[in-house]
N, C-alpha and C. Protein backbone atom coordinates (compact mmCIF):
# COMPACT_ATOMS: atom_id res chain seq x y z
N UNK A 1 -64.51 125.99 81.42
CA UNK A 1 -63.36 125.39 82.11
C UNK A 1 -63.29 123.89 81.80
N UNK A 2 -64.46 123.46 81.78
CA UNK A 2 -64.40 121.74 81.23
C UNK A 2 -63.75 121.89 79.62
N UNK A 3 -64.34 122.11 79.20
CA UNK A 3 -63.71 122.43 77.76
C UNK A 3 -62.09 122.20 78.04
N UNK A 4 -61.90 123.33 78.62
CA UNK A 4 -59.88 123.20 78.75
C UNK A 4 -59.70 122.26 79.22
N UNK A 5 -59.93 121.88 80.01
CA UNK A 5 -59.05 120.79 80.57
C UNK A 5 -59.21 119.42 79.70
N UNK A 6 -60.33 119.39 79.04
CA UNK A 6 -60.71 118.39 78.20
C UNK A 6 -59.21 118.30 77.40
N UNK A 7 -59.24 119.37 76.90
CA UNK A 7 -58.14 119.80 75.80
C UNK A 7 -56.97 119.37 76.25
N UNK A 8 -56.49 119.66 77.47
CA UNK A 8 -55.53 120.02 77.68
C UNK A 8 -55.09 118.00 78.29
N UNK A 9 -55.95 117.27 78.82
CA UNK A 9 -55.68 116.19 78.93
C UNK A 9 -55.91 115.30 77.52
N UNK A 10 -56.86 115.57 76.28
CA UNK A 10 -56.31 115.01 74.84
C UNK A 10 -55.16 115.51 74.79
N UNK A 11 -54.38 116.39 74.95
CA UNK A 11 -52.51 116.72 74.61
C UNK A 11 -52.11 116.42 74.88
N UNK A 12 -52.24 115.67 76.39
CA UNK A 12 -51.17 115.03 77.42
C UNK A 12 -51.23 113.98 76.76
N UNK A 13 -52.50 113.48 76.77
CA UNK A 13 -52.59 111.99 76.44
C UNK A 13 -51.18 111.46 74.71
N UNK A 14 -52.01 112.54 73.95
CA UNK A 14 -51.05 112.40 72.83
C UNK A 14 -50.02 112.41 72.54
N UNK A 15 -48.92 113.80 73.55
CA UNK A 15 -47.69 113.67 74.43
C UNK A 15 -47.53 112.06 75.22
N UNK A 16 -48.03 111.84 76.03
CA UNK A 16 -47.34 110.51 76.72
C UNK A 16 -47.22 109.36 75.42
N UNK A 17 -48.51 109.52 74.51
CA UNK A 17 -48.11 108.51 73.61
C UNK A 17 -47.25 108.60 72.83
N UNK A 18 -46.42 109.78 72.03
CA UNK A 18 -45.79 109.66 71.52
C UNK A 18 -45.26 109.23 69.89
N UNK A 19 -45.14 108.74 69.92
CA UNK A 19 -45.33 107.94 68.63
C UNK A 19 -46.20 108.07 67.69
N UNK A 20 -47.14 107.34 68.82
CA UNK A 20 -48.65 107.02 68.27
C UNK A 20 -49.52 108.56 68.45
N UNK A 21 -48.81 109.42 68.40
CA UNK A 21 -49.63 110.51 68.45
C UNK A 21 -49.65 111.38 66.66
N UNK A 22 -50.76 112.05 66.53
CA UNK A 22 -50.48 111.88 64.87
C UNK A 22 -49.37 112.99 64.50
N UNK A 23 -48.15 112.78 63.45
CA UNK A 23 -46.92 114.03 63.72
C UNK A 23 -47.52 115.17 62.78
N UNK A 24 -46.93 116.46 62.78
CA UNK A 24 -47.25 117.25 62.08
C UNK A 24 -46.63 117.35 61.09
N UNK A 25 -46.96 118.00 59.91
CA UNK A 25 -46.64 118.40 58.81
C UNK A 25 -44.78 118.54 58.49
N UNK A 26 -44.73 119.36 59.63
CA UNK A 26 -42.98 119.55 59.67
C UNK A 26 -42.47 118.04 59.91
N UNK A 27 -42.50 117.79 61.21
CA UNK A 27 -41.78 115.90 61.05
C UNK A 27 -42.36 114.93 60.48
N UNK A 28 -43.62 115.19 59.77
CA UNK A 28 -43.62 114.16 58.58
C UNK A 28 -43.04 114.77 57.56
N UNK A 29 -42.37 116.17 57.20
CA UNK A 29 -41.35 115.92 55.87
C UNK A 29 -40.59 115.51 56.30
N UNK A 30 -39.94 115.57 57.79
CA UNK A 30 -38.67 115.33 58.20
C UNK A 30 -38.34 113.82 58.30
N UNK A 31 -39.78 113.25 58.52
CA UNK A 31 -39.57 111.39 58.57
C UNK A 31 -39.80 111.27 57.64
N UNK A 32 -40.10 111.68 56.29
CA UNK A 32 -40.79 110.98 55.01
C UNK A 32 -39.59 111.89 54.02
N UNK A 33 -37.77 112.26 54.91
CA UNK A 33 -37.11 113.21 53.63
C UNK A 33 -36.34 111.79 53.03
N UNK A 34 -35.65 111.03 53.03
CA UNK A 34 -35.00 110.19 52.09
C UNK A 34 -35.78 109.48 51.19
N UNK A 35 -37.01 108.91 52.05
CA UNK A 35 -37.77 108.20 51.87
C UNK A 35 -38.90 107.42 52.94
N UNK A 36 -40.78 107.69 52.56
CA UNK A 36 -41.13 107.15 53.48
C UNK A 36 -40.56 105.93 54.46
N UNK A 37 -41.33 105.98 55.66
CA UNK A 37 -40.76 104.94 56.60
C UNK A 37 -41.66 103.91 56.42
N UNK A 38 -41.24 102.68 56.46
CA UNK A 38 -41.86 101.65 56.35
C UNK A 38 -43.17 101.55 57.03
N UNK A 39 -44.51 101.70 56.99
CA UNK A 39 -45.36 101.52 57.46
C UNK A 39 -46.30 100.31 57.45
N UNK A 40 -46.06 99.80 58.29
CA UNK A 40 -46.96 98.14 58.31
C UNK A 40 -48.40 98.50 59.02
N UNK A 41 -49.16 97.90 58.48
CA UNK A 41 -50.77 97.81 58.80
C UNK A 41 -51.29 99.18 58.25
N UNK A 42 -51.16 99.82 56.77
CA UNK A 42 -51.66 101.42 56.31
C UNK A 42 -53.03 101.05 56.68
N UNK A 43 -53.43 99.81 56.56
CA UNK A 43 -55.00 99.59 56.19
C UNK A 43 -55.75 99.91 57.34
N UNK A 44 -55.24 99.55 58.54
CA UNK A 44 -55.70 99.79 59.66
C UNK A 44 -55.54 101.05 60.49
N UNK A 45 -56.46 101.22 60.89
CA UNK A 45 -56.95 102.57 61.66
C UNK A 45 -55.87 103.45 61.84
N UNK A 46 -55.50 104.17 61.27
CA UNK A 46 -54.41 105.23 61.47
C UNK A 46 -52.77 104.56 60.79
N UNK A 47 -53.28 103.06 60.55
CA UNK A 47 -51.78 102.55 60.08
C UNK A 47 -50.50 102.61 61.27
N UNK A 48 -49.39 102.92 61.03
CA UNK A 48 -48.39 103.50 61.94
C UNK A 48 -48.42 104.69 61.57
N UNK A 49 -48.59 105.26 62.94
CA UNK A 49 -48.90 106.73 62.67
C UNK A 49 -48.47 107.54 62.20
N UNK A 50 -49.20 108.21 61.68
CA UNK A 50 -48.91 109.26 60.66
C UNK A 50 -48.11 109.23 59.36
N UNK A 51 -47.03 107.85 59.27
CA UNK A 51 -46.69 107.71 57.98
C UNK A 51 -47.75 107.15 56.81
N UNK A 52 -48.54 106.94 56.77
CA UNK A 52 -49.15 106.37 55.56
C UNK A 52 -49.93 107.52 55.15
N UNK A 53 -50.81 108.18 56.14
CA UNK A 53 -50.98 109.56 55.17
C UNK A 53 -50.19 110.63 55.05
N UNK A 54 -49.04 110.81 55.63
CA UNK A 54 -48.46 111.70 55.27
C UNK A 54 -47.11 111.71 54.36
N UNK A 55 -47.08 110.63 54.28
CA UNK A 55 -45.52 109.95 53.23
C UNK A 55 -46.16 109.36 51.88
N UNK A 56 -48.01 109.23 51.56
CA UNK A 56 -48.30 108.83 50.45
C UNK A 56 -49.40 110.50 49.89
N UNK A 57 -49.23 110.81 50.61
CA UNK A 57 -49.81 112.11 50.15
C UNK A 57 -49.12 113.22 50.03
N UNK A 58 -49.28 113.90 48.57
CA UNK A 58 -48.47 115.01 48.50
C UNK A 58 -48.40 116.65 49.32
């Protein structure tokens, strides 16, 4: 039961953040279809999320 709820409050957490939560596969083609999104700071820890690895990797 600890286990779940563990789980289940990392989701929330990632839900309330939003953004900053890492996107999946589907809305990173969907943010990376004209052309990646500008991502400032790739270098740093996660960059803006989720575009730098998923808009420079095939």
């Amino acid at each position: 039961m600890k286990t779940n709820w563990t789980a289940l409050l990392i989701g929330v957490s990632l839900s309330m953040s939003g953004i900053n939560a890492i996107p999946t596969t589907e809305s990173c083609a969907k943010l990376c279809l004209p052309g990646p999104p500008p991502c400032p700071f790739p270098e740093t820890l996660g960059g803006t999320p989720g575009c730098y690895t998923c808009c420079t990797t095939k």
